[in-house]
N, C-alpha and C. Protein backbone atom coordinates (compact mmCIF):
# COMPACT_ATOMS: atom_id res chain seq x y z
N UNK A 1 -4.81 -7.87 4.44
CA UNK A 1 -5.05 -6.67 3.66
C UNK A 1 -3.73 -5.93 3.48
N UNK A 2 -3.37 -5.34 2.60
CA UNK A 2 -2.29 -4.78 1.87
C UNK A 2 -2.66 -3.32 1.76
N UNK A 3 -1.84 -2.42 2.32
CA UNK A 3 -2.34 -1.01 2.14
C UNK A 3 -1.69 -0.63 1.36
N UNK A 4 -2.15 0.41 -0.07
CA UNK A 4 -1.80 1.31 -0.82
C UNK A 4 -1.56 2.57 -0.04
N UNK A 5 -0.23 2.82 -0.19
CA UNK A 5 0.52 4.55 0.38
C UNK A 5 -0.60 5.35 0.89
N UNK A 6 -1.69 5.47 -0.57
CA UNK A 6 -2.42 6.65 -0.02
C UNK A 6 -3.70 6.30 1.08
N UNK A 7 -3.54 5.36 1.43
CA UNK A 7 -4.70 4.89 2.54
C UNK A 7 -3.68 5.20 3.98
N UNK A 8 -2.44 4.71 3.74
CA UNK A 8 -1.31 4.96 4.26
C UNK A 8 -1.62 6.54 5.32
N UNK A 9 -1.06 7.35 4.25
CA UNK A 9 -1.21 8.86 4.51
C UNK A 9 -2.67 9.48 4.99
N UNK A 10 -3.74 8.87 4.30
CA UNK A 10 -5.13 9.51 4.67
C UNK A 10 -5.34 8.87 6.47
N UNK A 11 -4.78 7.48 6.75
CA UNK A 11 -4.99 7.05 7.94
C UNK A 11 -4.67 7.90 9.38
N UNK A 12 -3.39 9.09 8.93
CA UNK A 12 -3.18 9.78 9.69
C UNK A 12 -3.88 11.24 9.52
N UNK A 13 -4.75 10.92 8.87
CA UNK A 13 -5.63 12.76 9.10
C UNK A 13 -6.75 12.37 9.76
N UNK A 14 -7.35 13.67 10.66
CA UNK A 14 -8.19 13.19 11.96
C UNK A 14 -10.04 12.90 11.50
N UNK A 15 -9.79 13.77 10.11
CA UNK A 15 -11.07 13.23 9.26
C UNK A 15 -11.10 11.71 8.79
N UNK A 16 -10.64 10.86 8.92
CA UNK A 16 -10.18 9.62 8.47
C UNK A 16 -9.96 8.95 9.48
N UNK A 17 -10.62 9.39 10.63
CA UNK A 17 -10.23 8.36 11.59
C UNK A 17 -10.68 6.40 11.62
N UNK A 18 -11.89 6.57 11.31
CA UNK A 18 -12.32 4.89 10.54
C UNK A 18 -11.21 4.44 10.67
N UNK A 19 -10.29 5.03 9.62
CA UNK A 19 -8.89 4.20 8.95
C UNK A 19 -8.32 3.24 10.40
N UNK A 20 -7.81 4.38 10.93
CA UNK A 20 -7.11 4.07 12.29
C UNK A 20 -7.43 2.75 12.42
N UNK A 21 -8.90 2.86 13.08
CA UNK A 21 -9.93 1.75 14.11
C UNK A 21 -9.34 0.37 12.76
N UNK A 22 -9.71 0.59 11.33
CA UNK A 22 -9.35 -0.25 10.77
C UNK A 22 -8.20 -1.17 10.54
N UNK A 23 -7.06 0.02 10.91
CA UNK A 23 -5.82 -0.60 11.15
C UNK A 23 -5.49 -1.43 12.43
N UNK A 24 -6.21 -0.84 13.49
CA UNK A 24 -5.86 -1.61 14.81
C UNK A 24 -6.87 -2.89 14.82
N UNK A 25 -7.77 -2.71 13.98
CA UNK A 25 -8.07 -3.84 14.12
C UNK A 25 -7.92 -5.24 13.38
N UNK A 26 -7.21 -4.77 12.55
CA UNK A 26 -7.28 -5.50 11.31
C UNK A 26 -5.97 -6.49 10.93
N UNK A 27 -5.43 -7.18 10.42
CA UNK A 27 -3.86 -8.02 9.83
C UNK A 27 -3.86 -7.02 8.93
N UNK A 28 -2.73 -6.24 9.23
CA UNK A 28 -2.65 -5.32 7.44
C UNK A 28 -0.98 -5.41 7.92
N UNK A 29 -1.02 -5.59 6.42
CA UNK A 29 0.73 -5.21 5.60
C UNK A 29 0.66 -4.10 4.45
N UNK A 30 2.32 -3.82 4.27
CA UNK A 30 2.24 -3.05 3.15
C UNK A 30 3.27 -3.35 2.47
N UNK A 31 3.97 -2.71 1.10
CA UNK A 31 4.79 -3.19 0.78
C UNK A 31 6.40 -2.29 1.17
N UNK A 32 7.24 -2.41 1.20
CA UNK A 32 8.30 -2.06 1.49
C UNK A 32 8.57 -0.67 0.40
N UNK A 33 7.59 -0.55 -0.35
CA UNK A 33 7.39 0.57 -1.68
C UNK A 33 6.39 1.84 -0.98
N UNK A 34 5.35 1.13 -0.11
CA UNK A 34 4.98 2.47 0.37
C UNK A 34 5.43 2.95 1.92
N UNK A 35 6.48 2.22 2.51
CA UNK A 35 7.22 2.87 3.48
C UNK A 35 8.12 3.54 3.04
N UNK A 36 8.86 3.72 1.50
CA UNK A 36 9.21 4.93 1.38
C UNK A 36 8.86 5.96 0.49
N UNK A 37 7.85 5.48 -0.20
CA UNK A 37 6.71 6.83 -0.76
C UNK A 37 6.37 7.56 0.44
N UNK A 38 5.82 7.04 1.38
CA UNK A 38 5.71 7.86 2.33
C UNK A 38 6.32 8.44 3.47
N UNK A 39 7.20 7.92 3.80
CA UNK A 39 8.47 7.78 4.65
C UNK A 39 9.69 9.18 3.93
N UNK A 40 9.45 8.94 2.81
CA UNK A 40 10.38 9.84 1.71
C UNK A 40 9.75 10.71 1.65
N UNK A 41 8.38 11.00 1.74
CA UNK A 41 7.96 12.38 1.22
C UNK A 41 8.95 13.66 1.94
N UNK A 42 9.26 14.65 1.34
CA UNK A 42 10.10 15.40 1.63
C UNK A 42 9.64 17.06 2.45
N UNK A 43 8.20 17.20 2.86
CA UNK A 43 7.66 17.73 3.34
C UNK A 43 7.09 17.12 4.68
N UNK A 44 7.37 15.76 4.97
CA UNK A 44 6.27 15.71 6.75
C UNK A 44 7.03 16.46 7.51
N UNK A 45 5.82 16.03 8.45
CA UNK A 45 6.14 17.17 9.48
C UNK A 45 6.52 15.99 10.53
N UNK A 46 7.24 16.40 11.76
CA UNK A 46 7.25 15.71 12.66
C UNK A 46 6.38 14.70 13.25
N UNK A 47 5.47 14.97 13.30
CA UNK A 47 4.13 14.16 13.87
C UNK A 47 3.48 13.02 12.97
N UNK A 48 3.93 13.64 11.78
CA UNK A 48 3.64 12.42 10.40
C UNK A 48 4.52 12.04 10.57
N UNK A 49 5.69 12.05 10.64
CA UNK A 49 6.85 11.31 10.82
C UNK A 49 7.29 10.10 11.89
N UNK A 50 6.58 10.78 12.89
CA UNK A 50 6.54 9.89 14.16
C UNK A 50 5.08 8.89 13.97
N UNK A 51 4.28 9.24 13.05
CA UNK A 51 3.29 8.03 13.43
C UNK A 51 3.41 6.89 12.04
N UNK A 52 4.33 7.76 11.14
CA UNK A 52 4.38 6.50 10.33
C UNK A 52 5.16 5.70 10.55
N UNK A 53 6.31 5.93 11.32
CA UNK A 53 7.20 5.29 11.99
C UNK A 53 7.12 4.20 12.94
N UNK A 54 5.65 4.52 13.37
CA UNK A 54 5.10 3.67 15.00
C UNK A 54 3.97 2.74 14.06
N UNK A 55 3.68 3.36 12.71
CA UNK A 55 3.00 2.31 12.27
C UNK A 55 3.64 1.02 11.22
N UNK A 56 4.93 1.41 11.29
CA UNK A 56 5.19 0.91 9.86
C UNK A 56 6.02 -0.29 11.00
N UNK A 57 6.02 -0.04 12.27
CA UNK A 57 6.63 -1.55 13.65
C UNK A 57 5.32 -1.97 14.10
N UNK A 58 4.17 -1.60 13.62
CA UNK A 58 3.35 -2.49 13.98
C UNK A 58 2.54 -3.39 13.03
N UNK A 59 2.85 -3.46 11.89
CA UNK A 59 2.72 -3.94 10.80
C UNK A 59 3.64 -4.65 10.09
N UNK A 60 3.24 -5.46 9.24
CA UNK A 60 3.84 -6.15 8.83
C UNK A 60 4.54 -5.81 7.13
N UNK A 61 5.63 -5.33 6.91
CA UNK A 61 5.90 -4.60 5.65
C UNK A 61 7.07 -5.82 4.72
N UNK A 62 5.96 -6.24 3.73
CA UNK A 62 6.66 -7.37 2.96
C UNK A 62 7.88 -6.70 1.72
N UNK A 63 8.58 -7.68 1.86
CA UNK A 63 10.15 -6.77 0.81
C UNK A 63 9.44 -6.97 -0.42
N UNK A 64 10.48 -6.77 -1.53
CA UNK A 64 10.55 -7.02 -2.61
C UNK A 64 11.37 -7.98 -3.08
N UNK A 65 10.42 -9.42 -3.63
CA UNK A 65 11.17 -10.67 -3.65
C UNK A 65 10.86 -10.98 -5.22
N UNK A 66 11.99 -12.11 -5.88
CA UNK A 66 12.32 -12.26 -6.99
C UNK A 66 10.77 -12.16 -7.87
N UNK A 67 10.19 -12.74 -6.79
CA UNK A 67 8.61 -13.46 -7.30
C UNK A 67 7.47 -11.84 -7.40
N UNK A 68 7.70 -10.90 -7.03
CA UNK A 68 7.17 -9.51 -6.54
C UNK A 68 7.60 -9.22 -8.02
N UNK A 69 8.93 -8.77 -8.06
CA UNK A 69 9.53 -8.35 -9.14
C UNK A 69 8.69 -9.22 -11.07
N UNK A 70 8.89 -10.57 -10.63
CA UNK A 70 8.83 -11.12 -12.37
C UNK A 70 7.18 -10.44 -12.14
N UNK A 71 6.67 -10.30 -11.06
CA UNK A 71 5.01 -10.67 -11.44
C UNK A 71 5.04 -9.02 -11.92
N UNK A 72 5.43 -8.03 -11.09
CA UNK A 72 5.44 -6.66 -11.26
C UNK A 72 5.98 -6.33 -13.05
N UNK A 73 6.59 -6.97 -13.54
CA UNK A 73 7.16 -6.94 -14.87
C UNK A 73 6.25 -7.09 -15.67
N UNK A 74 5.59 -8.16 -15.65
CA UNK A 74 4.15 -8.74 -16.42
C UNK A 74 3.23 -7.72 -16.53
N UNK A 75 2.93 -7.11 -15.38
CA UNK A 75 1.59 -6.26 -15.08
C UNK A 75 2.18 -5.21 -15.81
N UNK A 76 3.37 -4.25 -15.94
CA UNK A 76 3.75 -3.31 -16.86
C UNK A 76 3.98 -3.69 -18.48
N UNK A 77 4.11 -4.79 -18.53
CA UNK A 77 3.93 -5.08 -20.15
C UNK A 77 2.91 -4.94 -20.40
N UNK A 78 1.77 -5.54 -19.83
CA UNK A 78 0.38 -5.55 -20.70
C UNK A 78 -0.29 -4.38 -20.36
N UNK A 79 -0.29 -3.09 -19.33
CA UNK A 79 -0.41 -2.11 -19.96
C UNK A 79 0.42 -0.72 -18.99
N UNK A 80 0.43 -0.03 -19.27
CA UNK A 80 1.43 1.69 -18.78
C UNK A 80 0.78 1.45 -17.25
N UNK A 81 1.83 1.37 -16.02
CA UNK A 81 1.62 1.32 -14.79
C UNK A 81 2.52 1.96 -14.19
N UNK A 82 2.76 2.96 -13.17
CA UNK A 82 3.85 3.29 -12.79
C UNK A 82 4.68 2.29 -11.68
N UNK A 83 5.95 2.32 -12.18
CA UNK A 83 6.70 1.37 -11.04
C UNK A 83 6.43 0.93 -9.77
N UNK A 84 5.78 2.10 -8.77
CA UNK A 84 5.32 1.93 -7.32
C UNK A 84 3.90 0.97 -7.56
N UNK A 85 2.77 1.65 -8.56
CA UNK A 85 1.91 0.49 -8.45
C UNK A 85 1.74 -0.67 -8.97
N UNK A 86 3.27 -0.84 -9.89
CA UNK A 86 3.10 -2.35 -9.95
C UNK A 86 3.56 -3.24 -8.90
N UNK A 87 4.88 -2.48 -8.33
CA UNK A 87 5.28 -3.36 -7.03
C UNK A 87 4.08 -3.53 -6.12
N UNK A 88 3.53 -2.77 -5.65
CA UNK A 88 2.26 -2.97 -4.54
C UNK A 88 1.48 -3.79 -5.36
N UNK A 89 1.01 -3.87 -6.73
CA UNK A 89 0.26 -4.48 -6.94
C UNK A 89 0.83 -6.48 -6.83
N UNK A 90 2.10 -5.98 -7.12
CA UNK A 90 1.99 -7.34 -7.61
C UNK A 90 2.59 -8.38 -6.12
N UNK A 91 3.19 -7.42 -5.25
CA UNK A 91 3.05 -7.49 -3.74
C UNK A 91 1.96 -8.32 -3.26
N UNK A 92 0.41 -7.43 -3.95
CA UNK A 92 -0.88 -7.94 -3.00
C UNK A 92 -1.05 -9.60 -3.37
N UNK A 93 -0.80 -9.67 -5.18
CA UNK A 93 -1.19 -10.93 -5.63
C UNK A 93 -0.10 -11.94 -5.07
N UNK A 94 1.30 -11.60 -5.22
CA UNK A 94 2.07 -12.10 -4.42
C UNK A 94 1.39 -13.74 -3.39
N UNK A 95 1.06 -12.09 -2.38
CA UNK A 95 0.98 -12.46 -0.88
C UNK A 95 -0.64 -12.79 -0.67
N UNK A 96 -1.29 -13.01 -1.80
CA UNK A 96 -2.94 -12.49 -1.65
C UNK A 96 -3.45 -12.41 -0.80
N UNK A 97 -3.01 -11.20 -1.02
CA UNK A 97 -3.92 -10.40 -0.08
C UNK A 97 -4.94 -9.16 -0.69
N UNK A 98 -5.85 -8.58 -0.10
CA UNK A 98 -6.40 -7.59 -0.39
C UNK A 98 -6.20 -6.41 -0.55
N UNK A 99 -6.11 -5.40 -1.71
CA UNK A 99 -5.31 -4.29 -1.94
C UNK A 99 -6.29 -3.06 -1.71
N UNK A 100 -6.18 -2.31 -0.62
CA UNK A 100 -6.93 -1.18 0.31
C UNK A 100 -6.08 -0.14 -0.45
N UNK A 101 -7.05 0.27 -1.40
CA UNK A 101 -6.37 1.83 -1.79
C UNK A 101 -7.71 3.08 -2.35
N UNK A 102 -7.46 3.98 -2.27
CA UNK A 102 -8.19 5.08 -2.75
C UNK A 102 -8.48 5.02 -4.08
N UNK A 103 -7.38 4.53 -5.08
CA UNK A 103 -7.02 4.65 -6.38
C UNK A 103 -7.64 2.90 -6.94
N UNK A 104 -8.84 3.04 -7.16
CA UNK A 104 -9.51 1.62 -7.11
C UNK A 104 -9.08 1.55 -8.77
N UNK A 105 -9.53 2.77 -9.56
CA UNK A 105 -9.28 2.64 -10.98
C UNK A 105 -7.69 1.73 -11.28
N UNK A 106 -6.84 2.28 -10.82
CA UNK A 106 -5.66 2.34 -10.93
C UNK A 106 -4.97 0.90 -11.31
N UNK A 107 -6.31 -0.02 -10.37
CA UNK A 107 -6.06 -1.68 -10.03
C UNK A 107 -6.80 -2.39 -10.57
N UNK A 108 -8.13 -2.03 -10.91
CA UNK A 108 -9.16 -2.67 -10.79
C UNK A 108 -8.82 -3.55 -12.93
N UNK A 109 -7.85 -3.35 -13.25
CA UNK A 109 -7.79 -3.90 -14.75
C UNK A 109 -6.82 -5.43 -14.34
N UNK A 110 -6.30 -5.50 -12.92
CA UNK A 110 -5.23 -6.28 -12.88
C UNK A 110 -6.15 -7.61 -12.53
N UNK A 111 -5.71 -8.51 -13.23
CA UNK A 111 -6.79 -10.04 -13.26
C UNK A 111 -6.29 -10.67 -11.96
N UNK A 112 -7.12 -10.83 -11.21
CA UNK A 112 -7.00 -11.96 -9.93
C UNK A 112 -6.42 -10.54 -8.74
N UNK A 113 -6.47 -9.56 -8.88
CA UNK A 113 -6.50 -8.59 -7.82
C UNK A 113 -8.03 -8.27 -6.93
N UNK A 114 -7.99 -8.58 -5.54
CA UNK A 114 -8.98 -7.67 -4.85
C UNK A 114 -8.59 -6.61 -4.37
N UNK A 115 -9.58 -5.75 -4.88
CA UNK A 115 -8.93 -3.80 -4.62
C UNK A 115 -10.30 -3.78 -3.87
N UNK A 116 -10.31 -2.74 -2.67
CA UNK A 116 -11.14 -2.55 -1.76
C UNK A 116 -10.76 -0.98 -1.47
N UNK A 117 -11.91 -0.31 -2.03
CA UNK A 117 -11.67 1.49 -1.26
C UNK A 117 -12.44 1.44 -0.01
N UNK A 118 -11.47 1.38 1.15
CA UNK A 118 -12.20 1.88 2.47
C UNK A 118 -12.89 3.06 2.95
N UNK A 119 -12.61 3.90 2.20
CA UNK A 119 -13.71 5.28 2.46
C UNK A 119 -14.48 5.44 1.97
């Protein structure tokens, strides 16, 4: 499973705890795009800071490889995507894996993608 940023961020609020249990239990990666969407945000606070940090070494966070890139290119030609969700997207197909995000709309047009909203 492949986490989208914002499953990312919701995993650390205490209403969202599921997430957690889901993460510890689960094989999840992300892409090297939402360790610094979220990593970058320019408002955490310490405590967000420290657990994305402890999560992003216990996971597995795939780069951005030649093959990420041509596929991410494709998915913005055929229609308006912003840069971050084509890399994650094209990350998940990549690596197929399953793409865990909030923003199901966002994915759900990309052919041969599984998008899964966990909440």
């Amino acid at each position: 499973m492949l986490l989208d940023s914002n499953i990312i961020i919701y995993s650390f609020l205490p209403e969202f705890q599921i997430l957690q249990e889901t993460l510890r239990n689960s094989e999840v990666s992300c892409s090297v795009i939402s360790c610094v969407e979220t990593l970058g945000y320019h408002a955490l606070s310490e405590d967000e800071q420290h657990y994305l940090q402890l999560l992003f070494e216990t996971i597995t966070v795939l780069p951005i490889t030649q093959p990420v890139i041509d596929t991410a290119i494709v998915l913005r030609q055929q229609r308006k995507m912003s840069l971050g969700d084509a890399l994650v997207a094209a990350t998940a197909l990549e690596h197929h894996q399953t793409l865990l995000t909030r923003n199901v709309k966002d994915f759900e047009w990309v052919e041969g993608l599984k998008v899964v909203n966990p909440l």
